[in-house]
Protein backbone atom coordinates (compact mmCIF):
# COMPACT_ATOMS: atom_id res chain seq x y z
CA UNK A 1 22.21 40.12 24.23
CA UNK A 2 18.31 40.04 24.24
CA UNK A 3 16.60 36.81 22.34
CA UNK A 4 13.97 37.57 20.50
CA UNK A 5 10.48 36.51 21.38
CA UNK A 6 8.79 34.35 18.96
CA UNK A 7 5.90 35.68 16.88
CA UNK A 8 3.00 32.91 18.08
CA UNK A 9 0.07 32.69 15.61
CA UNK A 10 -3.31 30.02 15.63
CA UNK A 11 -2.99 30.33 12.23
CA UNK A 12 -1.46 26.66 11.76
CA UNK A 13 -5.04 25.32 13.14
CA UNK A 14 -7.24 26.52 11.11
CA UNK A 15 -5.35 25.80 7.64
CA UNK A 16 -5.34 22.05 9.26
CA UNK A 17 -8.93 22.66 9.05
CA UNK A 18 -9.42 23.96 5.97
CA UNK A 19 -7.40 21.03 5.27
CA UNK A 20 -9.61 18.28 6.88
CA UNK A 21 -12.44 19.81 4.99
CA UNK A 22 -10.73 19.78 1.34
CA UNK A 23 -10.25 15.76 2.58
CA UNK A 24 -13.88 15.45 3.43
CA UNK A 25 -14.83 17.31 0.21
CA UNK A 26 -12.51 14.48 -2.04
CA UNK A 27 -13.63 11.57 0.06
CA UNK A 28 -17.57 12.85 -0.74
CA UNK A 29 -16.86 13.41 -4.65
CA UNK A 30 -15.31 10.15 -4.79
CA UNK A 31 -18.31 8.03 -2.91
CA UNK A 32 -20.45 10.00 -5.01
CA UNK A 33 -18.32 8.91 -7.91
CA UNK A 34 -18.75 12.39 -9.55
CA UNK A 35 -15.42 12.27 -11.13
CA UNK A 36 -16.23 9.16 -13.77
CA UNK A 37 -19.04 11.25 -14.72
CA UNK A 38 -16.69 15.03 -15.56
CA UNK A 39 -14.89 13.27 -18.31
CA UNK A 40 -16.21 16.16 -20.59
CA UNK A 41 -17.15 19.70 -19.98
CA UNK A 42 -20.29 18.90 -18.36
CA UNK A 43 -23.11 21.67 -16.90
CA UNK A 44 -25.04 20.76 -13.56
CA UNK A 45 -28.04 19.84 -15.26
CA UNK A 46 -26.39 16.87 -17.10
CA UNK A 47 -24.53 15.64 -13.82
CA UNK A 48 -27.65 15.75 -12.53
CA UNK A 49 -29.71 13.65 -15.21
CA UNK A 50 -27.10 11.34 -15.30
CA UNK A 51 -26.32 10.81 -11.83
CA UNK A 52 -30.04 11.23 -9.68
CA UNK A 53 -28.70 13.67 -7.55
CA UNK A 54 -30.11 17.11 -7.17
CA UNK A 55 -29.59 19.80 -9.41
CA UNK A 56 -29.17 22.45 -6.86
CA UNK A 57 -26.92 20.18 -4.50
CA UNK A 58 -24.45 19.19 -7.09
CA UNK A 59 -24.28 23.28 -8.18
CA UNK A 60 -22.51 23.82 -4.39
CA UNK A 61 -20.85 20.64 -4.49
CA UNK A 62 -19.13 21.49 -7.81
CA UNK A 63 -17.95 25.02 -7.09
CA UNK A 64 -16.65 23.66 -4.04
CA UNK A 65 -14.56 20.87 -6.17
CA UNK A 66 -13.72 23.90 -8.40
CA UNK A 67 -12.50 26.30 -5.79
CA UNK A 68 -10.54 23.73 -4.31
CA UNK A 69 -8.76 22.81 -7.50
CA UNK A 70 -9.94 19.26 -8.20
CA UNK A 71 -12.14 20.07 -11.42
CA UNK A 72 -11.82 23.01 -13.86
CA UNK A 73 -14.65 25.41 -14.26
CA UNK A 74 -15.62 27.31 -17.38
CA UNK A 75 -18.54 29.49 -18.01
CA UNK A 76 -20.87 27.10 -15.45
CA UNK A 77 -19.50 23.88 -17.27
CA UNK A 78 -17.13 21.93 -15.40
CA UNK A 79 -15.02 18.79 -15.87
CA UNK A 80 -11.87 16.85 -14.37
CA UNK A 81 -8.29 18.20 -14.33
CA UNK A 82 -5.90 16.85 -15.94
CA UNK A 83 -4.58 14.87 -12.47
CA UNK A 84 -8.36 14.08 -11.35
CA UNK A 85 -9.29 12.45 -14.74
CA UNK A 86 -5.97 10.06 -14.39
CA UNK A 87 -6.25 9.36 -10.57
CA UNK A 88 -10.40 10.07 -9.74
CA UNK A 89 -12.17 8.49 -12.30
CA UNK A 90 -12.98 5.30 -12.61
CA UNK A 91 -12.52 5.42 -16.40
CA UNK A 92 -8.60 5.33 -15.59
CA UNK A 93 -6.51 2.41 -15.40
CA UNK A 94 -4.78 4.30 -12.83
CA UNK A 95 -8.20 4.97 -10.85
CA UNK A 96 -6.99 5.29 -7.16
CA UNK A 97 -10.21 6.54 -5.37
CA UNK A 98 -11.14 2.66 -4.31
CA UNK A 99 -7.53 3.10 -2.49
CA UNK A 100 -8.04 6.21 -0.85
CA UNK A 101 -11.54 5.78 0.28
CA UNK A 102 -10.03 2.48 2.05
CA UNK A 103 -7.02 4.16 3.60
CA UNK A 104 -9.52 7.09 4.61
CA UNK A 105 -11.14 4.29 6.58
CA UNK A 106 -8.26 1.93 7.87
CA UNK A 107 -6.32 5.05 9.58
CA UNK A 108 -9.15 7.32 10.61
CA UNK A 109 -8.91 8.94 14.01
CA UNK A 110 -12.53 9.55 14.10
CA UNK A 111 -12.86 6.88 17.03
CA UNK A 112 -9.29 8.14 18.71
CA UNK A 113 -10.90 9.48 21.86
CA UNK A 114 -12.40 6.61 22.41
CA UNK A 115 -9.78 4.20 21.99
CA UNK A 116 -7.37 6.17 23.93
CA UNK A 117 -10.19 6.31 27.37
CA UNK A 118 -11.27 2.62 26.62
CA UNK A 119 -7.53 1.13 26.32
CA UNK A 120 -8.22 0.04 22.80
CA UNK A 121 -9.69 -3.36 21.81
CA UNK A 122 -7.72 -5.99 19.79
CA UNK A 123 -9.12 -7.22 16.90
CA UNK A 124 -11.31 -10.44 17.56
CA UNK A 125 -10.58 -12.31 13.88
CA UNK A 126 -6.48 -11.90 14.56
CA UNK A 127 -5.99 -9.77 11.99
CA UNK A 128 -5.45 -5.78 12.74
CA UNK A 129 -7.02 -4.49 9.63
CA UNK A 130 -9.42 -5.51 6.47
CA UNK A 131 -5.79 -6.91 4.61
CA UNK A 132 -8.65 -8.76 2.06
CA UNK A 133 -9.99 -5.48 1.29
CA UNK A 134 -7.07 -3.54 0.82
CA UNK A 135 -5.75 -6.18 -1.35
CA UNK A 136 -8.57 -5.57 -3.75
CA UNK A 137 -8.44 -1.62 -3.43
CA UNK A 138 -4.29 -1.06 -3.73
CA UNK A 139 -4.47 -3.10 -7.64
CA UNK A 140 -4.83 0.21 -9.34
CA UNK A 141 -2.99 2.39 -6.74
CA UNK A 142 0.06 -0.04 -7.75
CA UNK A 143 0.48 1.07 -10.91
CA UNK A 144 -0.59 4.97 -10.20
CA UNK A 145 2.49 4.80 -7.75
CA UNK A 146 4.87 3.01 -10.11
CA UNK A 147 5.30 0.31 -7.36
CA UNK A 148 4.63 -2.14 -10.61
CA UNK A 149 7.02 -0.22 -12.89
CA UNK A 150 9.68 0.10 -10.27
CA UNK A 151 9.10 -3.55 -9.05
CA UNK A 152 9.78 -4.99 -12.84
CA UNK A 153 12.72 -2.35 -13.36
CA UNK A 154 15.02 -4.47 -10.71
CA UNK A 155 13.55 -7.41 -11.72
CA UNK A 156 15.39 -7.18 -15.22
CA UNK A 157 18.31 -5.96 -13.00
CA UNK A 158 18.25 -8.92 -10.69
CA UNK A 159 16.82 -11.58 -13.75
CA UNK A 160 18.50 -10.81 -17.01
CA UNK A 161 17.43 -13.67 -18.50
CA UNK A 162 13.36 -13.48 -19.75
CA UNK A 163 13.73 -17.12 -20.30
CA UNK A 164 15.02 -18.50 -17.05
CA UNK A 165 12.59 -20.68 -15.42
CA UNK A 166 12.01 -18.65 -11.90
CA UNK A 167 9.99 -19.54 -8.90
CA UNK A 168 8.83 -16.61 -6.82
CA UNK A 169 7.19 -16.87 -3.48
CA UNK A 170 5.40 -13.84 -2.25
CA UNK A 171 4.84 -13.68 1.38
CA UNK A 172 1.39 -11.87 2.51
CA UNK A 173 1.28 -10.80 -1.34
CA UNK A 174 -2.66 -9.50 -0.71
CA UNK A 175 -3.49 -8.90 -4.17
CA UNK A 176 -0.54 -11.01 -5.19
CA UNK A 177 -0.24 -8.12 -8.16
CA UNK A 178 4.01 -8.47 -8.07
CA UNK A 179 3.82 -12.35 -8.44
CA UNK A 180 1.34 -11.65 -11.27
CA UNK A 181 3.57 -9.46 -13.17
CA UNK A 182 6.77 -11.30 -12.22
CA UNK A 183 4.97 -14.43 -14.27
CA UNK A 184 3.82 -11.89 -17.29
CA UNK A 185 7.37 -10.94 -17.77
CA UNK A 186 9.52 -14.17 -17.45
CA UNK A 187 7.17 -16.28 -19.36
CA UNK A 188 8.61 -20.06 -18.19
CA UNK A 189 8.44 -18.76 -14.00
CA UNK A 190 5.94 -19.57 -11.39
CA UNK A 191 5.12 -18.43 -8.25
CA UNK A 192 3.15 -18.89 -4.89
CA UNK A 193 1.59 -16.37 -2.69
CA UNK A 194 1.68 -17.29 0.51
CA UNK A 195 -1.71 -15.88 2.38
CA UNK A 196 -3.54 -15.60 5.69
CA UNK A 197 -6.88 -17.86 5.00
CA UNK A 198 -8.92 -14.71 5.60
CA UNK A 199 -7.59 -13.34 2.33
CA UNK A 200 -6.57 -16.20 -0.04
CA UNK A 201 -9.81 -15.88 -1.57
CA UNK A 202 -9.51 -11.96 -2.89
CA UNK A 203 -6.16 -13.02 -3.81
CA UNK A 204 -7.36 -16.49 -5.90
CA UNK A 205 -9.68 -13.72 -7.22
CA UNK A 206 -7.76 -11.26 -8.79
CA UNK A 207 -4.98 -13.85 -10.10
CA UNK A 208 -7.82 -14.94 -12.05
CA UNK A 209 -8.78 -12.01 -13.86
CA UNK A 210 -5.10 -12.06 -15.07
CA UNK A 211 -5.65 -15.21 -16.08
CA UNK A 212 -2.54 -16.72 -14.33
CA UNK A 213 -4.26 -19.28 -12.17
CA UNK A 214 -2.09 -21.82 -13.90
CA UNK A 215 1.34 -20.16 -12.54
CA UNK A 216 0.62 -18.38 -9.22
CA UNK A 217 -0.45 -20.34 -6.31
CA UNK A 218 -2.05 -19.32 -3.61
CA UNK A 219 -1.02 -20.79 -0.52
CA UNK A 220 -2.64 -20.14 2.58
CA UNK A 221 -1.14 -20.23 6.17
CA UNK A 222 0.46 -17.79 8.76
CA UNK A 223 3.68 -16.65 7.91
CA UNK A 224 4.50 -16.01 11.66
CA UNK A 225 5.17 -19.60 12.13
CA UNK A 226 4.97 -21.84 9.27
CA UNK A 227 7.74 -22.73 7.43
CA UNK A 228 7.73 -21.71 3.52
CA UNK A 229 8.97 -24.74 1.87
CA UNK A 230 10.47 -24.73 -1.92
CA UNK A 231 13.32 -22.70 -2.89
CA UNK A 232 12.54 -19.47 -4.36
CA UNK A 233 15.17 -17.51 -6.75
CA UNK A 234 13.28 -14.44 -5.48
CA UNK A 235 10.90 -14.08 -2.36
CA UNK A 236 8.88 -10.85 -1.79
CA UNK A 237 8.10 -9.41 1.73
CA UNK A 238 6.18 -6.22 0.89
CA UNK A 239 5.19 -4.60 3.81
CA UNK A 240 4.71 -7.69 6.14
CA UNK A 241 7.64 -7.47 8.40
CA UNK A 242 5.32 -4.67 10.35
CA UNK A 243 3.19 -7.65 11.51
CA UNK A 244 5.99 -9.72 12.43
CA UNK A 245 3.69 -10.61 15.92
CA UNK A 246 6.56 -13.23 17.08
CA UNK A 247 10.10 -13.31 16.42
CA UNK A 248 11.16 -11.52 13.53
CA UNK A 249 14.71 -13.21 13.31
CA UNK A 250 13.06 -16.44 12.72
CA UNK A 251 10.47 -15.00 10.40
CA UNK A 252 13.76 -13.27 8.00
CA UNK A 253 15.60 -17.31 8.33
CA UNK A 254 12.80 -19.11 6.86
CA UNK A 255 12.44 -16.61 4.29
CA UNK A 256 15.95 -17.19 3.68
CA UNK A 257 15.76 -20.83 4.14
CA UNK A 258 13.30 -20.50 1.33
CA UNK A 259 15.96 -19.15 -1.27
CA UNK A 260 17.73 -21.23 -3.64
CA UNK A 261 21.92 -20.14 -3.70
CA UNK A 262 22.35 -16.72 -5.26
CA UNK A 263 18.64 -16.08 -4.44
CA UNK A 264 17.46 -12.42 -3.25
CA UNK A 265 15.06 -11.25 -0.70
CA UNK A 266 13.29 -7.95 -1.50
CA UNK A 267 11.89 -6.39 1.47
CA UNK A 268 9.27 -3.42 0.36
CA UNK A 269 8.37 -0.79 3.47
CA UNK A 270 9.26 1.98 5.19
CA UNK A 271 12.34 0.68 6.35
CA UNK A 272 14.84 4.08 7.06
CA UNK A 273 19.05 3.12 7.81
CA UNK A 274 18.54 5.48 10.25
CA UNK A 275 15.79 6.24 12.80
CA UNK A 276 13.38 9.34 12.06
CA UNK A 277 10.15 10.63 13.21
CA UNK A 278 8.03 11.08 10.23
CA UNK A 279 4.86 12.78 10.87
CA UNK A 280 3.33 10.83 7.92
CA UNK A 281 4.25 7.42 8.48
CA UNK A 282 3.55 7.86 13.05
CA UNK A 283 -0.13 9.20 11.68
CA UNK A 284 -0.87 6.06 9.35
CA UNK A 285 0.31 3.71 11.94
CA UNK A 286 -2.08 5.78 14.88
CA UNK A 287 -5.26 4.08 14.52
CA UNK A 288 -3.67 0.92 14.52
CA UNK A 289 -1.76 1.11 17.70
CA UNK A 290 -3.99 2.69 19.65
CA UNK A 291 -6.36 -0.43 18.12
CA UNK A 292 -3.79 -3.06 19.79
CA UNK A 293 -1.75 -3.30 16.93
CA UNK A 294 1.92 -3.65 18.17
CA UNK A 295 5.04 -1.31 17.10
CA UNK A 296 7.04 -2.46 14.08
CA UNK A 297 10.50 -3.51 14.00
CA UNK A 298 12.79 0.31 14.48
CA UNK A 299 15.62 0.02 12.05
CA UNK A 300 17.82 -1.01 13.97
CA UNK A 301 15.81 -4.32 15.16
CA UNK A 302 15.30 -5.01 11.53
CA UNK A 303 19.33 -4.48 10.88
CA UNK A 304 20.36 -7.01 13.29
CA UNK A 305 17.77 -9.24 12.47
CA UNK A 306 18.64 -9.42 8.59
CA UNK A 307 22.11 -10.05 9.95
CA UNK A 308 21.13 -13.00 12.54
CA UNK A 309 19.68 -14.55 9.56
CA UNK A 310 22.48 -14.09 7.46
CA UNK A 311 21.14 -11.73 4.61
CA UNK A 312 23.47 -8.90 3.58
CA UNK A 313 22.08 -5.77 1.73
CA UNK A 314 22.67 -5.72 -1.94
CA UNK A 315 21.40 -2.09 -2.99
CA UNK A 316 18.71 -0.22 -2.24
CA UNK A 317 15.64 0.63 -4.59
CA UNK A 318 14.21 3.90 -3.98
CA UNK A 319 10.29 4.68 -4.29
CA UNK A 320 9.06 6.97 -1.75
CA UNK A 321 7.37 5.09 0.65
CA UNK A 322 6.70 1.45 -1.07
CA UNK A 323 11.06 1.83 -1.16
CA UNK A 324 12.77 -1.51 -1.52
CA UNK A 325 15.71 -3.31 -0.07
CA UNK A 326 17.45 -6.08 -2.11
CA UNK A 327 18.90 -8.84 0.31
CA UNK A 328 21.15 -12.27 -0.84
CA UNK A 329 22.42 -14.48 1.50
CA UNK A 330 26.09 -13.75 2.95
CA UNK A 331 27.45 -13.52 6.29
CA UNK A 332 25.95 -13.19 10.29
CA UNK A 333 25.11 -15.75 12.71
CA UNK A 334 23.01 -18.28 10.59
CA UNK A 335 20.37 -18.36 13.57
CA UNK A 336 19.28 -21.82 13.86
């Protein structure tokens, strides 16, 4: 019986660059910040006035944004869609462009070739990427993902009681934004974020335009090796067992050392029960490896390390890929 030969086309290629383009057209609009500005129908001539830019420049630029389904277009006037005016413009609450402008930069593979010939170069300040920055950028993105919404959900789940008097710690917190709104729900809790020094400062920062500076703490250190202190009836690992540079078994028992009895862990990542090869998460991680930035725990790693330390899996809390993982102490080997 004769196979078939498969039907090869290029055509994959070039929609990746059509692709890379549409990107490169977003990533423009948003540095621009064109999108605050197409609130209302709006013609070229009045982006122009009110922007500085030229006339004639912004007349490509928005047909472009048009054809490519970012802004609506109507007899020359032009203004957001319904998604760009939520997520693009800075008049939102749910403004994300600060985010994605960031993330354009932290995992660009502009600078691949070189990395790859010149064996990469580690990162002289000890930290692999601009964590004070990104803390500052992902505030909006947090509540445009429902990683806020979701966060609070299990919290009522886990925390019945508004009333009780909780102490939170939140381990590399960055913005510290889930300590904030643990302490805005359950009125008589407190909390500490526990920071690298280079960005306790953008984290002091934005706890103070909540006005919680009273209730969450910043403390800084490096939560590779020192000890935690306190005990927590909730501690918060979001995305920081990645950078787990020494052992991560120790790193899961002082967080569990940390816990009062009946306390939880929630670990936040892309943390899959079974091991997978997902296209986007190897591509975010790239840049960083190639940088000097070492592998994160596989699944299995993190499994036996969660049991070493003794933490046993409550339920899991589903959110694409900020997805959580509820942990109390029970059984394993209660490392020393």
């Amino acid at each position: 019986m004769e196979t078939e030969t498969p039907v090869l086309s290029p055509g994959r290629y070039y929609k990746l660059l059509h692709q890379q383009r549409e990107a490169q057209l977003l990533l423009a609009a948003l540095r621009l910040d064109l999108f605050t500005c197409l609130g209302q129908w709006t013609v070229p001539a009045e982006l122009a006035a009110r922007t500085g830019y030229p006339e004639g420049q912004l007349v490509w630029v928005l047909e472009a944004l048009a054809a490519a389904g970012f802004v609506q277009e109507e007899g020359g006037r032009y203004r957001n869609t319904p998604d760009a005016a939520e997520y693009l413009s800075r008049s939102s609450r749910h403004c994300i462009g600060d985010a994605l402008l960031f993330r354009s930069r932290m995992t660009s593979l502009e600078q691949m070739d070189q990395l790859v010939a010149e064996g990469g170069v580690v990162p002289v300040s000890g930290l692999p990427y601009d964590f004070a920055g990104l803390a500052e950028a992902v505030v909006p993105e947090m509540y445009a993902t429902g990683r806020v919404e979701a966060f609070l959900r299990e919290m009522e789940t886990a925390f019945p009681g508004r009333e009780e008097p909780l102490k939170v710690l939140d381990v590399g917190g960055g913005s510290g934004l889930l300590a904030i709104e643990f302490v805005l729900r359950y009125p008589n809790s407190e909390a500490v974020v526990f920071e690298h020094p280079d960005v306790a400062e953008t984290t002091r920062q934005v706890i103070a335009r909540y006005g919680v500076q009273e209730r969450v703490r910043v403390r800084e250190g490096d939560f590779n090796r020192d000890r935690f202190g306190g005990q927590y009836e909730l501690v918060i690992a979001s995305g920081v067992l990645d950078f787990a540079g020494g052992n991560l078994t120790d790193l899961l028992c002082r967080m569990r050392e940390a816990l009062v009895p009946g306390g939880f862990l929630l670990v936040i990542g892309q943390y899959s029960q079974k091991e997978t090869r997902d296209s986007a998460a190897v591509l975010a991680w790239l840049s960083g490896r190639l940088g000097g930035l070492k592998a994160g725990p596989s699944a299995a790693v993190l499994e036996e390390a969660l049991h070493t330390a003794g933490l046993e899996l409550v339920r899991e809390l589903p959110n694409g890929p900020f997805s959580g993982y509820l942990y109390m102490p029970g059984g394993g080997k209660n490392h020393e």
